[in-house]
Protein backbone atom coordinates (compact mmCIF):
# COMPACT_ATOMS: atom_id res chain seq x y z
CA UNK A 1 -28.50 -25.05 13.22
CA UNK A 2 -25.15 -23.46 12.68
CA UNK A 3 -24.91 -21.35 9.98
CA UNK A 4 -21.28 -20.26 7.69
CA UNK A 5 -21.77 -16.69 7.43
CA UNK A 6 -19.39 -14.56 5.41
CA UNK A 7 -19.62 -10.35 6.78
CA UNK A 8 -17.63 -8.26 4.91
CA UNK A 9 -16.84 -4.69 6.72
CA UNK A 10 -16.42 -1.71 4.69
CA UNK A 11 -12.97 -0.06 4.88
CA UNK A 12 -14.61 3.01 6.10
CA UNK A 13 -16.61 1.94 8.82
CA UNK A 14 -12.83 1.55 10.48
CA UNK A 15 -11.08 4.64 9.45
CA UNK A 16 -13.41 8.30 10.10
CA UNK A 17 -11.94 11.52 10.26
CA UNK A 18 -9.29 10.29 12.61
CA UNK A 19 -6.66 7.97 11.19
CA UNK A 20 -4.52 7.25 13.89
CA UNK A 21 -4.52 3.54 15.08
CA UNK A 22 -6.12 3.87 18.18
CA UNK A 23 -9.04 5.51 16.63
CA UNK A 24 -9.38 2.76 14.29
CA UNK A 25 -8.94 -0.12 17.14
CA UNK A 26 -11.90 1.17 18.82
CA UNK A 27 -13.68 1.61 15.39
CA UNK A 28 -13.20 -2.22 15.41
CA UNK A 29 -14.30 -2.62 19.37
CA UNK A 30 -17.64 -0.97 18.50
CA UNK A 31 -17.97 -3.44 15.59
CA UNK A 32 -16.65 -6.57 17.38
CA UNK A 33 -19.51 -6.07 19.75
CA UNK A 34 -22.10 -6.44 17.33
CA UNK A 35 -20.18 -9.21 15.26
CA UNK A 36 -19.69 -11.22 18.42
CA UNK A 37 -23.77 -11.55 18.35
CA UNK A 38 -23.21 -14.40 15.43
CA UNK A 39 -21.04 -16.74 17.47
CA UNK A 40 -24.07 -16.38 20.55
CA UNK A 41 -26.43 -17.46 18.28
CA UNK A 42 -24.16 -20.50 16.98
CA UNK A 43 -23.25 -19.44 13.61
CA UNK A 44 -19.51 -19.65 12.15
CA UNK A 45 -17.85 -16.18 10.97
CA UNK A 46 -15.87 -15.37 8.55
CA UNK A 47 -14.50 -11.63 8.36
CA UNK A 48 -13.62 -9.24 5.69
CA UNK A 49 -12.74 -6.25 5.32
CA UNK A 50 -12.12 -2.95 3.05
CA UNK A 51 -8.74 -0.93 3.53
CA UNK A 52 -9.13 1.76 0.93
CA UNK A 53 -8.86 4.77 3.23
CA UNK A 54 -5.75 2.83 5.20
CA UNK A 55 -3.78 1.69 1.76
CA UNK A 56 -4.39 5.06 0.76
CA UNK A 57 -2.53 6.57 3.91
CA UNK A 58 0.17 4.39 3.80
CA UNK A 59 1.02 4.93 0.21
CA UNK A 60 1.20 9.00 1.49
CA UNK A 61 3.06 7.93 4.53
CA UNK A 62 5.50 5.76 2.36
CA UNK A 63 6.18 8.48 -0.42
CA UNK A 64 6.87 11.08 1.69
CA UNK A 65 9.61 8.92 3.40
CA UNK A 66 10.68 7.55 0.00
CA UNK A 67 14.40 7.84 -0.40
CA UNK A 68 16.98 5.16 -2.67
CA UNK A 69 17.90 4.18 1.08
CA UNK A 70 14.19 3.95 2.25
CA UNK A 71 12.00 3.34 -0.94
CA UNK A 72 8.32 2.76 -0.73
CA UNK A 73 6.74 -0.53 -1.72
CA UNK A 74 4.51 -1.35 -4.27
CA UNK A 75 1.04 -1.24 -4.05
CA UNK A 76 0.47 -4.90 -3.79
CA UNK A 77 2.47 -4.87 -0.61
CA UNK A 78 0.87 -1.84 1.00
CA UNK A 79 -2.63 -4.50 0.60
CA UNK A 80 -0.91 -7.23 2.09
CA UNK A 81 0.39 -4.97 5.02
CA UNK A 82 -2.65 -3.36 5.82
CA UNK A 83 -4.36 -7.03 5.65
CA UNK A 84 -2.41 -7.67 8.69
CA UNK A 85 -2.67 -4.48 10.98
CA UNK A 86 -6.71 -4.68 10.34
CA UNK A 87 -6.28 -8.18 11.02
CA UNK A 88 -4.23 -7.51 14.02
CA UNK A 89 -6.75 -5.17 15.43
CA UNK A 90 -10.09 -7.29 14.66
CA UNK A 91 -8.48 -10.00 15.99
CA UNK A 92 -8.03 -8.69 19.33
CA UNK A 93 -11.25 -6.91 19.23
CA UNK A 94 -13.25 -10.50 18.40
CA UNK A 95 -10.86 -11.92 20.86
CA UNK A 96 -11.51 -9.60 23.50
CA UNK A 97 -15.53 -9.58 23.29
CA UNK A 98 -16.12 -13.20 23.59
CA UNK A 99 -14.03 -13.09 26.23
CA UNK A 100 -16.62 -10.55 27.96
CA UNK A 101 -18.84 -12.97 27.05
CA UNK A 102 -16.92 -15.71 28.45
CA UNK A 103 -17.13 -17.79 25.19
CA UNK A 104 -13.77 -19.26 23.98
CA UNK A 105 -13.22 -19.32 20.22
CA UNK A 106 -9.58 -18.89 18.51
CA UNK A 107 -9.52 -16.13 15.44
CA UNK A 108 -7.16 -16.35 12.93
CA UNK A 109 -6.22 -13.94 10.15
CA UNK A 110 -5.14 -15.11 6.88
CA UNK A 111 -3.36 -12.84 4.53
CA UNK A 112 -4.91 -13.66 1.17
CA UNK A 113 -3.45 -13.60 -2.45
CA UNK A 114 -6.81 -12.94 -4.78
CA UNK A 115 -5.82 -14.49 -8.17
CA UNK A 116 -6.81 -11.98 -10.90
CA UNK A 117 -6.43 -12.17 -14.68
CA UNK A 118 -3.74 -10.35 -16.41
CA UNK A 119 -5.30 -9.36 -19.66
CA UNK A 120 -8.51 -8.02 -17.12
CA UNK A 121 -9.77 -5.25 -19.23
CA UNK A 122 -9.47 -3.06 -15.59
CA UNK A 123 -5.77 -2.88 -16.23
CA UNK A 124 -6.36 -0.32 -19.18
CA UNK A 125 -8.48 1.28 -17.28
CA UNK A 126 -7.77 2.56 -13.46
CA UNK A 127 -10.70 3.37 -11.98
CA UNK A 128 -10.71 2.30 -8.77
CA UNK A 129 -10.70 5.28 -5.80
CA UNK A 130 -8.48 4.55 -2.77
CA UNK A 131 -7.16 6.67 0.10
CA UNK A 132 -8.05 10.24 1.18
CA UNK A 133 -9.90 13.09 -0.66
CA UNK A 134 -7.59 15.79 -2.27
CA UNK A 135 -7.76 19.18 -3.50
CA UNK A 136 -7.11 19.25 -7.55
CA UNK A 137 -4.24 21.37 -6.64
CA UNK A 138 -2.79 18.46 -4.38
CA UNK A 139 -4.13 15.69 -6.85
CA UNK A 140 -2.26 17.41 -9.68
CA UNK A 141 0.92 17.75 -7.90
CA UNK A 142 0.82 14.05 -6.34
CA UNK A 143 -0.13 13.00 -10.26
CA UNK A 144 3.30 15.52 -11.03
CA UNK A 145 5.71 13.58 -8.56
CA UNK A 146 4.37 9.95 -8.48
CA UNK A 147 2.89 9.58 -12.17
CA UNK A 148 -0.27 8.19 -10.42
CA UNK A 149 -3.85 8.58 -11.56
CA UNK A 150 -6.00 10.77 -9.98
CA UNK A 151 -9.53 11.33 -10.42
CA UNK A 152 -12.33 13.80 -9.42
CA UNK A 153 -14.98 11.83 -7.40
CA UNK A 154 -18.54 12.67 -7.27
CA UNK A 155 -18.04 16.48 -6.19
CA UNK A 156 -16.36 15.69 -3.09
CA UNK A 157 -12.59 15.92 -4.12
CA UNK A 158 -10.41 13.94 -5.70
CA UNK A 159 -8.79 10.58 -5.29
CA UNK A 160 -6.15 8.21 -6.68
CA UNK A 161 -7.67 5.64 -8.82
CA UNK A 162 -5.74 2.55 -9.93
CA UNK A 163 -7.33 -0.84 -11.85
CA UNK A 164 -9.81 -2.74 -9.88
CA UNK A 165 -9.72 -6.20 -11.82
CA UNK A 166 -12.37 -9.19 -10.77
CA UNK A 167 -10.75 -11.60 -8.65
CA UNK A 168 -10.68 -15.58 -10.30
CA UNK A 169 -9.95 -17.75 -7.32
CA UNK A 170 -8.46 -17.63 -3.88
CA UNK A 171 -5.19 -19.15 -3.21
CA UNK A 172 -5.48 -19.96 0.43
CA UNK A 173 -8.82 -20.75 0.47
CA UNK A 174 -8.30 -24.74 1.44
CA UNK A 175 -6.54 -23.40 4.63
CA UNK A 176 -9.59 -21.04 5.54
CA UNK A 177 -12.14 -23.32 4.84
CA UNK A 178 -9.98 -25.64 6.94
CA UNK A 179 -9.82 -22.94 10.16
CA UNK A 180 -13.41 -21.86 9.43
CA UNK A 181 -14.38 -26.19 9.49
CA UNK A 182 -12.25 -26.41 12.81
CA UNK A 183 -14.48 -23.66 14.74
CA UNK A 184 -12.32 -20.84 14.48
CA UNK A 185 -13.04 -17.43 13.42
CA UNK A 186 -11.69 -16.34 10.21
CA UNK A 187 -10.47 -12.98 9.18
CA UNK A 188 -9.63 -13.03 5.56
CA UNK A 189 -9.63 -11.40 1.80
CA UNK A 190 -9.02 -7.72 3.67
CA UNK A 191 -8.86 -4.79 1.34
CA UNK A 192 -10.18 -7.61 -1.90
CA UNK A 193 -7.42 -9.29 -0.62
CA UNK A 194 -3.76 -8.94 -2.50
CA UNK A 195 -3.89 -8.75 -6.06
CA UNK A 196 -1.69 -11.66 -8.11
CA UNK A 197 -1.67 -13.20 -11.53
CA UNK A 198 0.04 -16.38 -12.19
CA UNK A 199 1.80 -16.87 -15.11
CA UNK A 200 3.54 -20.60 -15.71
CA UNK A 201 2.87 -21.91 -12.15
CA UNK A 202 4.25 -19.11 -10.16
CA UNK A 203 2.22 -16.16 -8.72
CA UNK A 204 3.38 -12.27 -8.71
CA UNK A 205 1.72 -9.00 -6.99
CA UNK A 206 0.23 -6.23 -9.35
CA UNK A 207 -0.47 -2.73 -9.07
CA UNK A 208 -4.12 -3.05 -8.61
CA UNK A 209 -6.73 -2.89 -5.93
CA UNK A 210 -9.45 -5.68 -6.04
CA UNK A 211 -13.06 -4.87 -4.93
CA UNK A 212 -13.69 -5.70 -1.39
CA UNK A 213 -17.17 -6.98 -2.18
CA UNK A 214 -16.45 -9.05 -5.28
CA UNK A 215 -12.98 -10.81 -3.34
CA UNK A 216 -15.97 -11.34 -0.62
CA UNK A 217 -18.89 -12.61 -2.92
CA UNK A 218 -16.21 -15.10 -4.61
CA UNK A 219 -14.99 -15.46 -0.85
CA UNK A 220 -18.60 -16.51 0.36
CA UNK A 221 -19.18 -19.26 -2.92
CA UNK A 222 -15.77 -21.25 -2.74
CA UNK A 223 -16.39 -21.95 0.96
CA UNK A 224 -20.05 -23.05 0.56
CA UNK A 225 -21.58 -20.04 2.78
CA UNK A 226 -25.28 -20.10 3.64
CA UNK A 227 -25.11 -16.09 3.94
CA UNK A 228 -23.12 -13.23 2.39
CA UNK A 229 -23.87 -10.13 4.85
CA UNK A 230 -23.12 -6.86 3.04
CA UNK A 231 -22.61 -4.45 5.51
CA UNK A 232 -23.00 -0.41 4.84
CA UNK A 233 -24.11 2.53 6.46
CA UNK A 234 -28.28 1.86 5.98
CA UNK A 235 -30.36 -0.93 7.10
CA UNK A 236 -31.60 -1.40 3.99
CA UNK A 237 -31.43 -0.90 0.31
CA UNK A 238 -33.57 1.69 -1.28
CA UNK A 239 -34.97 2.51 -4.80
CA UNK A 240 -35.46 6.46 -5.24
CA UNK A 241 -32.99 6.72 -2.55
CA UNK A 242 -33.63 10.21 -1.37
CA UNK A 243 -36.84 11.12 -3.25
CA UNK A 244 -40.28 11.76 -2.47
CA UNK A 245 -41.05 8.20 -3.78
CA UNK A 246 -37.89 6.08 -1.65
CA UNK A 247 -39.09 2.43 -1.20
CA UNK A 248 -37.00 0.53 1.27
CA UNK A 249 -36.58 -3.04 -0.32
CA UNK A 250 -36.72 -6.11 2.32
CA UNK A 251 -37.26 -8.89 0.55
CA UNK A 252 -36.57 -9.03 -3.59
CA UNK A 253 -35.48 -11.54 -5.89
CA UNK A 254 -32.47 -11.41 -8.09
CA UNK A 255 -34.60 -10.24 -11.15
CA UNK A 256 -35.39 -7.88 -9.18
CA UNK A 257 -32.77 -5.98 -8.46
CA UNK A 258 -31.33 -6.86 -12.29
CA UNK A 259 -34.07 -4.31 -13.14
CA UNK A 260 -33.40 -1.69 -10.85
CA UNK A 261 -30.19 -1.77 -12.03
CA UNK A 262 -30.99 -1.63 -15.48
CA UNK A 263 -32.73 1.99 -14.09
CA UNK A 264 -29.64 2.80 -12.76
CA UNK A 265 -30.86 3.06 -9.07
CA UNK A 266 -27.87 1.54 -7.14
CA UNK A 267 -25.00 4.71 -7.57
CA UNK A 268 -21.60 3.63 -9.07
CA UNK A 269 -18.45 2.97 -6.82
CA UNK A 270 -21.38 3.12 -3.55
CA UNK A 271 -24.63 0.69 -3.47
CA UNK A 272 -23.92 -0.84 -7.06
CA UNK A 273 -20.80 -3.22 -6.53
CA UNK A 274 -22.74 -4.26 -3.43
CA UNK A 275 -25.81 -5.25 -5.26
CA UNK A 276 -23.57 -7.05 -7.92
CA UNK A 277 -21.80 -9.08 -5.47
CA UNK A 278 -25.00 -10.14 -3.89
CA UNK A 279 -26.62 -10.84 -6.96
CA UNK A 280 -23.69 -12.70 -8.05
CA UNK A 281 -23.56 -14.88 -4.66
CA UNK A 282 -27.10 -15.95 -4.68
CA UNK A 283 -26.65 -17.16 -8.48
CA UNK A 284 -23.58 -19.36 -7.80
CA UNK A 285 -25.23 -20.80 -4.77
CA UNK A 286 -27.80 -23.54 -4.70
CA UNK A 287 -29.63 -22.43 -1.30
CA UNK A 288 -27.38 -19.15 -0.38
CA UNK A 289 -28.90 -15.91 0.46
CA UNK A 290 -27.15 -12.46 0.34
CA UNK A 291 -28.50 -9.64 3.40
CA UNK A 292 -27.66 -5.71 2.73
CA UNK A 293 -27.43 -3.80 5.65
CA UNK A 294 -25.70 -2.30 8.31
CA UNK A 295 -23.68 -3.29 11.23
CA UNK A 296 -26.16 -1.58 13.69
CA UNK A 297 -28.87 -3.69 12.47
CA UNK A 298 -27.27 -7.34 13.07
CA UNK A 299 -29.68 -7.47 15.91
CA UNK A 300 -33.01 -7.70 13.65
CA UNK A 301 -30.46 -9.96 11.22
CA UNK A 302 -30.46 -12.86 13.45
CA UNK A 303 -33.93 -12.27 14.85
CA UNK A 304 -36.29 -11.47 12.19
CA UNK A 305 -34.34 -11.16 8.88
CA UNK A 306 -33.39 -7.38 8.92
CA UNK A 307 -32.05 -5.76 5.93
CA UNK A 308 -32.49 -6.31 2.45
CA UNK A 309 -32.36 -9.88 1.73
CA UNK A 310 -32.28 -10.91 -1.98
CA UNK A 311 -32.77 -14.95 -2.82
CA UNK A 312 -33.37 -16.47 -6.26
């Protein structure tokens, strides 16, 4: 039986240490080959993706070309444009790998306007990390020039950080659940998918960045998916991650995991928004199920429920 399964990529499993575009296309050909396992076994896809790393390269590349002739754009459209190169690229690399496999299936991306709420408390607060790792000295001249926000993150340098409010709805979710109905592959909601608040009728872009996993989770429930795939860089969620005492978790309940978060095992801005989003998913669902894991491990997914799968 076909299954609607929503996989949502992180933004660095595309973008390493090298951040030129041909790095990051065969990033996505190494992915595409273990995505294109889904549409073998019959299921229907639907893609997203994170784009902190790229947004965060583009807003350098744009400042440093800013001019009154040439100015950079906002935020809001730096999302929207890398929506459609990472779209670009996983489309071709989907596109290309069924064709190896000689199975014919159209992919589509959809640039996607994430509604948020304007009075979102995350708007007084930036906190949200995007692009590359600076020195303080860089951070506090970029902070000097631009009059962004920079942070210190976790010991390893330090990073801009702008609002990160929860997404409300999806504007053009009747035409993906219309492509994704019709058999096609969808790639949609990259990067959280572009921030927007409406205000009487009519939509407008913010300066925010919305949480990959939440625009995915909210995503996942408005097109009735049966699974919400989490993918990150282990096969499987751990409590006492890195201790003496690490469990792996494979199959737990959503009270579950409330109460190893309420122990604080699941670290901030890494494993916790994951967690959330998953928890979230399986609440809003009535038979839904939410799988943590990683892309090498799609394999044991589909064959024997790999991963960390949390139900109700």
């Amino acid at each position: 039986m076909s299954r609607k399964i929503v996989v949502a990529l992180g933004g660095n499993a595309i973008l390493s240490s090298d951040a030129s575009a041909e790095a990051q296309q065969q990033a996505l050909v190494d992915t595409a080959k273990y995505l294109v396992q889904f549409i073998e076994n019959g299921d229907e896809l639907i893609i997203t993706h994170g784009n902190g790393p790229q947004v965060g390269n583009l807003l350098l590349q744009m400042a440093a070309a800013d001019s009154p002739e040439n100015p950079a754009f906002p935020l809001d459209s730096a999302v929207a444009m890398t929506e459609g190169s990472i779209g670009y690229w996983l489309q071709q690399a989907m596109g290309n790998a069924l064709a190896q496999k000689g199975i014919k299936k159209s992919i589509a991306s959809v640039v996607t306007q994430v509604v948020v709420d304007k009075d979102d408390p995350a708007f007084k607060n930036p906190a949200k990390p995007i692009g590359p790792f600076l020195t303080e000295e860089q951070a506090k001249a970029e902070m000097e020039k631009t009059g962004a926000e920079f942070k210190e993150d976790a010991g390893r340098g330090w990073r801009k950080v702008v609002p990160s409010p929860k997404p409300i709805s999806i504007k053009e979710i009747d035409m993906i659940e219309t492509l994704v109905n019709s058999g096609n592959i969808v790639v949609s909601a990259g990067g959280g998918g572009i921030p927007v608040v409406e205000e009487d009728g009519q939509l407008r872009g913010v300066e925010a960045v919305i949480d990959k996993d939440f625009a995915s989770q909210t995503l996942a429930e408005l097109i009735h998916a049966d699974i919400f795939l989490v993918l990150t860089g282990v096969d499987n969620v751990y409590v006492n991650f890195n201790q003496p005492n690490q469990e792996k978790l494979e199959r737990v309940t959503v009270e579950q995991m409330k109460q190893y978060i309420s122990e604080n095992q699941f670290a901030p801005g890494s494993m916790l928004p994951k967690v959330e989003a998953a928890i979230n998913f399986v609440e809003h669902t009535t038979e839904g199920k939410a799988i943590i894991t990683s892309l090498e491990n799609i394999k044991e997914v589909i064959e024997s429920d790999g991963g960390t799968i949390i139900t109700k």
